[in-house]
N, C-alpha and C. Protein backbone atom coordinates (compact mmCIF):
# COMPACT_ATOMS: atom_id res chain seq x y z
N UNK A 1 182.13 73.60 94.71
CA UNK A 1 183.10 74.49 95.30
C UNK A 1 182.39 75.65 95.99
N UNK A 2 183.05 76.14 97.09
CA UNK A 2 182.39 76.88 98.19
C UNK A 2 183.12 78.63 97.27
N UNK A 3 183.96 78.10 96.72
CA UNK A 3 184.45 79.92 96.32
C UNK A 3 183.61 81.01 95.80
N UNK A 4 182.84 80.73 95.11
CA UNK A 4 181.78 82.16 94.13
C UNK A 4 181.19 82.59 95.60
N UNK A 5 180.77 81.71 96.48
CA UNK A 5 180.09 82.26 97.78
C UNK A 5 180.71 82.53 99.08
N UNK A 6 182.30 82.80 99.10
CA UNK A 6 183.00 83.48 99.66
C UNK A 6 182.55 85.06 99.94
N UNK A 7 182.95 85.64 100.66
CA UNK A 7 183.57 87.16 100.75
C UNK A 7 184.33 87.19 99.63
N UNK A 8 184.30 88.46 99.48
CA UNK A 8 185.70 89.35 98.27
C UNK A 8 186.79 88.99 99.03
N UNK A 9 187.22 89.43 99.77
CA UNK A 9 188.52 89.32 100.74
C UNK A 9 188.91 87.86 100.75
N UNK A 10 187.57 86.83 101.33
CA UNK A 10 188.56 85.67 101.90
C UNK A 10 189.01 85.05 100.18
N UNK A 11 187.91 84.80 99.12
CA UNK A 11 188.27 84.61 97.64
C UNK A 11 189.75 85.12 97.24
N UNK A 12 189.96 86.49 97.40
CA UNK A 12 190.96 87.27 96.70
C UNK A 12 192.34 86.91 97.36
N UNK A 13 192.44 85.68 98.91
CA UNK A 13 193.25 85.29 99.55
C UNK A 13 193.22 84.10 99.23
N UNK A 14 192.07 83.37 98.61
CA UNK A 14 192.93 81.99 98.41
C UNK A 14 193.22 82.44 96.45
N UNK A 15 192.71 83.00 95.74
CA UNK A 15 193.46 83.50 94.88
C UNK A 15 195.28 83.70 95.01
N UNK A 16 195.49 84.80 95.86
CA UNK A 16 196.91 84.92 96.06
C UNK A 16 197.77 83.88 96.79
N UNK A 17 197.06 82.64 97.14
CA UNK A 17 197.33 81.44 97.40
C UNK A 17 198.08 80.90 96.24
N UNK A 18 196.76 80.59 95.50
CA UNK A 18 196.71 80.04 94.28
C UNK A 18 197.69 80.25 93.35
N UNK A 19 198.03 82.04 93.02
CA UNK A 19 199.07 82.70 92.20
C UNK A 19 200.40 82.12 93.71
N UNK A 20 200.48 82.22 94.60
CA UNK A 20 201.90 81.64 94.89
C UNK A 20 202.39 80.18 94.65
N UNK A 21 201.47 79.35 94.69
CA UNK A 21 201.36 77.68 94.33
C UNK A 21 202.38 77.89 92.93
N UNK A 22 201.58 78.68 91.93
CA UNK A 22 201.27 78.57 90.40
C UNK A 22 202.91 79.06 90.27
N UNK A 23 203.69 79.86 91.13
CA UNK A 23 204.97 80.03 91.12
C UNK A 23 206.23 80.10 91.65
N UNK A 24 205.70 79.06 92.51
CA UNK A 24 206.81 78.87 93.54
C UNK A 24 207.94 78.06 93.06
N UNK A 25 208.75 77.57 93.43
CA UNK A 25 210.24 77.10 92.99
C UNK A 25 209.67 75.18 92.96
N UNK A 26 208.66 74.98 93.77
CA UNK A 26 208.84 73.10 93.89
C UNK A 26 207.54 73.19 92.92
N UNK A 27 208.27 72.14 91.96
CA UNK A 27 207.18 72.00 90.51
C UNK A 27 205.99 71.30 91.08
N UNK A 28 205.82 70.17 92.04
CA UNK A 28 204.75 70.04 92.35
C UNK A 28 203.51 71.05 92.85
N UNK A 29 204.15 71.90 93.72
CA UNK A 29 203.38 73.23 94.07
C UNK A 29 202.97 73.73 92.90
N UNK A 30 203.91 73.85 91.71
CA UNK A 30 203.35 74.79 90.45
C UNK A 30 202.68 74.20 89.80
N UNK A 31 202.43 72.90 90.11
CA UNK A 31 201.42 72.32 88.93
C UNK A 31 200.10 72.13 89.52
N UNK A 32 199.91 71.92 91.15
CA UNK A 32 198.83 72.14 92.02
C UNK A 32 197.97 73.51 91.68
N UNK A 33 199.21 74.37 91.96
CA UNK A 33 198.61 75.65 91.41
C UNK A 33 197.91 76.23 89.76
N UNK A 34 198.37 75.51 89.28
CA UNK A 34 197.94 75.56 87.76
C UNK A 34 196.76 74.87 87.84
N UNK A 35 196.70 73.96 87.98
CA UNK A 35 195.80 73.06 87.64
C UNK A 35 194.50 73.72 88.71
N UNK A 36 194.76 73.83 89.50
CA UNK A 36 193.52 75.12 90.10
C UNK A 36 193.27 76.26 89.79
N UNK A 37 193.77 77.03 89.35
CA UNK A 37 193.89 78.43 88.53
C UNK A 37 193.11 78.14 87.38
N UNK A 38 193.08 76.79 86.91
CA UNK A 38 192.78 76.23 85.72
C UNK A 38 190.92 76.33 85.60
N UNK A 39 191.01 75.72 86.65
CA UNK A 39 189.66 75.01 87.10
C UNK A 39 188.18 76.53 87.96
N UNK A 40 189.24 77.44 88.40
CA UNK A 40 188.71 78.75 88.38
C UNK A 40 188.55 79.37 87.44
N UNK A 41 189.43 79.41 86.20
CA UNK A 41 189.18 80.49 85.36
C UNK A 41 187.98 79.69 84.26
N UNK A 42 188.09 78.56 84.09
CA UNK A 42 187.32 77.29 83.75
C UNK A 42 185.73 78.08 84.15
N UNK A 43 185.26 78.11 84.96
CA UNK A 43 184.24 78.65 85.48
C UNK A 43 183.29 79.97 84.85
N UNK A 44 182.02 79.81 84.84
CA UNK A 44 181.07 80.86 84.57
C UNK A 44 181.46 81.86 85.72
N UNK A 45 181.20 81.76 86.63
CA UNK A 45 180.82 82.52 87.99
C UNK A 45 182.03 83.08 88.09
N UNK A 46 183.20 82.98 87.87
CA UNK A 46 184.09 83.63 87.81
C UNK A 46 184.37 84.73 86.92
N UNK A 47 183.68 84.81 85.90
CA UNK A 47 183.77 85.65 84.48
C UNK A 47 182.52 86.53 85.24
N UNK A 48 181.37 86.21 85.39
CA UNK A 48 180.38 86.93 85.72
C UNK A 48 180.56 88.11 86.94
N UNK A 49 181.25 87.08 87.96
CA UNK A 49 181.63 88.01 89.46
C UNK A 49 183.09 88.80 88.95
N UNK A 50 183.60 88.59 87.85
CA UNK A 50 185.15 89.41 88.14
C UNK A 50 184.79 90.31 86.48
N UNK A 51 184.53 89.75 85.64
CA UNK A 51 184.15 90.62 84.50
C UNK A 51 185.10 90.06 83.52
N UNK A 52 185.38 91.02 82.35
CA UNK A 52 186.25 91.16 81.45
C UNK A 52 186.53 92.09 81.50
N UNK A 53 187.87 92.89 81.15
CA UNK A 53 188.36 94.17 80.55
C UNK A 53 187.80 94.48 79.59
N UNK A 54 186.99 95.74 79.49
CA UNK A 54 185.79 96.39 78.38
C UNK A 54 186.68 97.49 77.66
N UNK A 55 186.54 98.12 76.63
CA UNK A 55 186.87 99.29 76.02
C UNK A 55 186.08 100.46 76.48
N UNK A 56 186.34 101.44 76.74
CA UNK A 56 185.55 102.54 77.51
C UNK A 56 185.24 103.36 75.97
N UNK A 57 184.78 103.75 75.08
CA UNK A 57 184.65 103.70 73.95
C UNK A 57 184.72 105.54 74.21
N UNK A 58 184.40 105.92 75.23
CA UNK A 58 184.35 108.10 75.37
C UNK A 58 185.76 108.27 75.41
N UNK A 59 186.55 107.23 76.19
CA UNK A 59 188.12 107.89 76.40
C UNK A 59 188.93 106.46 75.90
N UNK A 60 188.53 105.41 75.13
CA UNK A 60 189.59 104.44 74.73
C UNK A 60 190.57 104.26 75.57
N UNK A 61 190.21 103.89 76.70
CA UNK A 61 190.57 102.86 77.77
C UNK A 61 190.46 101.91 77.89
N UNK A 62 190.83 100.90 78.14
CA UNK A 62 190.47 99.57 78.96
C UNK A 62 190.52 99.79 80.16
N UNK A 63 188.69 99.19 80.72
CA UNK A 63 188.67 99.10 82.26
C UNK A 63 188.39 97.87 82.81
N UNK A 64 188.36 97.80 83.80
CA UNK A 64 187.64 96.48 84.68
C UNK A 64 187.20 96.69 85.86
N UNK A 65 186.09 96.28 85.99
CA UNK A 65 185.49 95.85 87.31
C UNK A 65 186.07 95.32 88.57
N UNK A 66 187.10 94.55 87.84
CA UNK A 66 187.62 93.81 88.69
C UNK A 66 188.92 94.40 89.56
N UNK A 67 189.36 95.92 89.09
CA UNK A 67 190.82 96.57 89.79
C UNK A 67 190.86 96.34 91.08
N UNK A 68 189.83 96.83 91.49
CA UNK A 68 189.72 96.92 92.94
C UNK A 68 189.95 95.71 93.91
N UNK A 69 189.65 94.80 93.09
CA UNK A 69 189.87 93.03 93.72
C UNK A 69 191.40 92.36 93.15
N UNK A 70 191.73 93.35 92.19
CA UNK A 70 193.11 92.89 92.28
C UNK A 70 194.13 93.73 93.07
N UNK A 71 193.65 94.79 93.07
CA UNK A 71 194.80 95.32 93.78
C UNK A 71 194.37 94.80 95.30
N UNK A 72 193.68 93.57 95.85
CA UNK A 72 193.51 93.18 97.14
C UNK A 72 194.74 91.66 96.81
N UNK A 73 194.34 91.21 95.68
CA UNK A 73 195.00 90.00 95.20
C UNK A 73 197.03 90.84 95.66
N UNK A 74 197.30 91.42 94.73
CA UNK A 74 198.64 91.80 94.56
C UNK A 74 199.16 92.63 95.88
N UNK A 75 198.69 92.93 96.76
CA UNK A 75 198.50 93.74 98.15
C UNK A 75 199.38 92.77 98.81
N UNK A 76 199.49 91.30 99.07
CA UNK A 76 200.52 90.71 99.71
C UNK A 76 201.15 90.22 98.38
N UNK A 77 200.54 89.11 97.27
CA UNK A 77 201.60 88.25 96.42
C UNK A 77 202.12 89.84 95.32
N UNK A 78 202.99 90.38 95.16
CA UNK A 78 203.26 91.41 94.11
C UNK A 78 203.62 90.40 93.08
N UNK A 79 202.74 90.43 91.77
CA UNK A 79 203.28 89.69 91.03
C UNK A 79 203.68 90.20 89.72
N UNK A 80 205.18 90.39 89.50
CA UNK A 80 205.93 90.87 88.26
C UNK A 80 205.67 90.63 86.84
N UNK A 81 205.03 89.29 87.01
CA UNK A 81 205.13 88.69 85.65
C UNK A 81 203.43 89.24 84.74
N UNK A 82 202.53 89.73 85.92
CA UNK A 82 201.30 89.99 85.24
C UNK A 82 201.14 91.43 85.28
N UNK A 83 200.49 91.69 84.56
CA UNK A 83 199.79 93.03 84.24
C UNK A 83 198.62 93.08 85.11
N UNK A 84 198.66 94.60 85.78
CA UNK A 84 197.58 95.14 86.67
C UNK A 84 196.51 95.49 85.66
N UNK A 85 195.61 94.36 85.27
CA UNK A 85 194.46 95.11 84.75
C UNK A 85 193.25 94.32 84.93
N UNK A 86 193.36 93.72 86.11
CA UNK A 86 192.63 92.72 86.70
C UNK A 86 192.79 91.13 87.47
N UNK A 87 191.48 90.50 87.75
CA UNK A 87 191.53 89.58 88.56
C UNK A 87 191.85 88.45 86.87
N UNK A 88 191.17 88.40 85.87
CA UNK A 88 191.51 87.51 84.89
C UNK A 88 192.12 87.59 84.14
N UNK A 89 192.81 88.90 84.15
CA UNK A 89 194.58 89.07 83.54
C UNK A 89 195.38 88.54 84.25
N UNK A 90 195.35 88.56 85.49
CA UNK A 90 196.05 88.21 86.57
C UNK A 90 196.47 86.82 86.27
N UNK A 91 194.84 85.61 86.63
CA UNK A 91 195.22 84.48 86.68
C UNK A 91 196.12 83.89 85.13
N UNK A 92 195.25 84.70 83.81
CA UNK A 92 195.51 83.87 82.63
C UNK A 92 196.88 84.21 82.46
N UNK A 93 197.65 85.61 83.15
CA UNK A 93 198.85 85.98 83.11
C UNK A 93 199.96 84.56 83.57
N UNK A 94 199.62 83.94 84.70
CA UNK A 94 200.02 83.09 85.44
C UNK A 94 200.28 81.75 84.52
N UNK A 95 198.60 81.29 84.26
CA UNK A 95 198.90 80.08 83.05
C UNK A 95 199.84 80.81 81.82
N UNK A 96 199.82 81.54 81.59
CA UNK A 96 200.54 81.60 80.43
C UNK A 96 201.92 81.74 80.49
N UNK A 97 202.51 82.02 81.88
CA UNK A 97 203.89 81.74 82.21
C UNK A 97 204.38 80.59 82.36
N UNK A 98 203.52 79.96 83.15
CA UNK A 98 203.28 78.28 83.08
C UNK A 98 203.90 77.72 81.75
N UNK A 99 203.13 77.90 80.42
CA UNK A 99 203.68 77.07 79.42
C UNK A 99 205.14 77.05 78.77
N UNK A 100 206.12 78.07 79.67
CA UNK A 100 207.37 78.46 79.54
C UNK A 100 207.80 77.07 80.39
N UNK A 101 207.08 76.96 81.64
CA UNK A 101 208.08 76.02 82.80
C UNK A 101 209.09 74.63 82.02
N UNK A 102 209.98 74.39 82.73
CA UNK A 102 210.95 73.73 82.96
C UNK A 102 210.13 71.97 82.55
N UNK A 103 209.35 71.66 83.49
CA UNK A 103 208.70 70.64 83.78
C UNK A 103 207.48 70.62 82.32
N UNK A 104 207.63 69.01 82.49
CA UNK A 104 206.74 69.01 80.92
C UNK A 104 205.16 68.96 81.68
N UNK A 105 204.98 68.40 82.70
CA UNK A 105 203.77 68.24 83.10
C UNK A 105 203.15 69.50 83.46
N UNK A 106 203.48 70.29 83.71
CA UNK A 106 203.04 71.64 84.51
C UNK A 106 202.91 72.37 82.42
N UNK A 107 203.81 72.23 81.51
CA UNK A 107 203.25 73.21 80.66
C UNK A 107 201.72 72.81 79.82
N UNK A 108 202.21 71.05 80.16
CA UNK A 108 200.80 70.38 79.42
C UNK A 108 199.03 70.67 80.46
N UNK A 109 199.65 70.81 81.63
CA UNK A 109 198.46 71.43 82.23
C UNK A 109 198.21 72.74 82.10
N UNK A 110 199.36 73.92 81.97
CA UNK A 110 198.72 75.19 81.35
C UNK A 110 197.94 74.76 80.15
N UNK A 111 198.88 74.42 78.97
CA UNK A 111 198.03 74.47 77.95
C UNK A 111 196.90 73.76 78.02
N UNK A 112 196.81 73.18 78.33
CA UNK A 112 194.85 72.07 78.61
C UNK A 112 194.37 73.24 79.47
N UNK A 113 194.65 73.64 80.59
CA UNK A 113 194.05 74.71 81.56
C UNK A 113 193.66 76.30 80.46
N UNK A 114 194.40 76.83 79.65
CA UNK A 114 193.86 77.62 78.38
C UNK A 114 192.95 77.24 77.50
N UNK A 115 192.96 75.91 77.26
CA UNK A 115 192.13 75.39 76.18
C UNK A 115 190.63 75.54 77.02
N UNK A 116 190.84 74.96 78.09
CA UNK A 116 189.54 74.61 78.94
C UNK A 116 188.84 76.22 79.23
N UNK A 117 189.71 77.33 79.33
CA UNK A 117 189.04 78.60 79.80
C UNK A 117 188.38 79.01 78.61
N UNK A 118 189.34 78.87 77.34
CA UNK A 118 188.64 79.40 75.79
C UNK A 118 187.59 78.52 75.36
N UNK A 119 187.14 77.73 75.50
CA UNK A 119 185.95 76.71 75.45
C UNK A 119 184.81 77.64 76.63
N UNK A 120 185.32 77.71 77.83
CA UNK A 120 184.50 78.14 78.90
C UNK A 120 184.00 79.62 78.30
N UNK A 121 184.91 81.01 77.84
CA UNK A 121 184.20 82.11 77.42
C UNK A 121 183.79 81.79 76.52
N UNK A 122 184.33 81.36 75.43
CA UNK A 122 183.43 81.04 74.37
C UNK A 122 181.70 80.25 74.33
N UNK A 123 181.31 79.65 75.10
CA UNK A 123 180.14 78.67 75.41
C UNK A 123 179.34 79.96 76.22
N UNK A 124 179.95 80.90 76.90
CA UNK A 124 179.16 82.23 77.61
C UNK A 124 179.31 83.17 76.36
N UNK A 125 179.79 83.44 75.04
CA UNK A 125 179.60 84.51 74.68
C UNK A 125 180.46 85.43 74.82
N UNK A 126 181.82 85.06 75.41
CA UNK A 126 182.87 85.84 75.43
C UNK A 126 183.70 85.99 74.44
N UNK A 127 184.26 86.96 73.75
CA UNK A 127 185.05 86.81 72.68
C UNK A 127 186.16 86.91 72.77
C-alpha cells in the first residue's frame, strides 16, 4: 500500500473517504469501509505516523500528536459519532459503531477488524 508514503493532506482525504464508506446508508459501502479502516488501523506505520493519546502527567491531560491531522480529517466528513481526540480515536470510533450495524456481515467484520488492531498494538508494545 502506497498510504504511509502519501502527503498528510492527500492520506487524511482518503481517510475521510474511508470514515464516509464506513457510514453511509448502502451496507455494501459500510462494509467496504470497515473492512479498510480495518486493515489501516491493522498497521504499524499507522500507530507510529499518527501516535496514541498519551497522559500529559504536569497537567493530566490527554494529548495527541495526531489533533492537527484530525481536525484536517473532520474539516469536510464532521463526524458525530467520534470523539475529537485524534486520527485513531477517530477510526476505532467508527469500527466500534460498526458492531451496532443492522447487517450481520459488516458487525462480524468490525469485530474481526478490532481483534486484528488489538493483536497489531499489542505485538508493537501498545497497551
Amino acid at each position: 500500500t502506497c498510504l504511509p508514503y502519501l502527503p498528510i493532506n492527500d492520506r487524511c482525504k482518503i481517510m475521510q473517504f474511508l470514515m464516509k464508506l464506513a457510514i453511509s446508508k448502502v451496507s455494501v459501502h459500510r462494509l467496504v469501509g470497515v473492512e479498510l479502516v480495518g486493515k489501516i488501523l491493522s498497521k504499524s506505520w499507522f500507530w507510529r505516523n499518527h501516535g496514541i493519546p498519551t497522559l500529559n502527567s504536569a497537567t493530566n491531560t490527554v494529548s495527541s500528536p495526531s489533533n492537527s491531522t484530525f481536525e484536517l480529517v473532520t474539516a469536510i466528513v464532521p463526524i458525530t459519532e467520534v470523539h475529537q481526540k485524534g486520527i485513531p480515536d477517530a477510526l476505532l470510533g467508527i469500527l466500534n459503531s460498526r458492531l451496532k450495524d443492522k447487517a450481520n456481515p459488516i458487525r462480524a467484520r468490525a469485530a474481526t477488524s478490532l481483534a486484528e488492531t488489538a493483536r497489531c498494538c499489542e505485538s508493537n508494545g501498545y497497551e
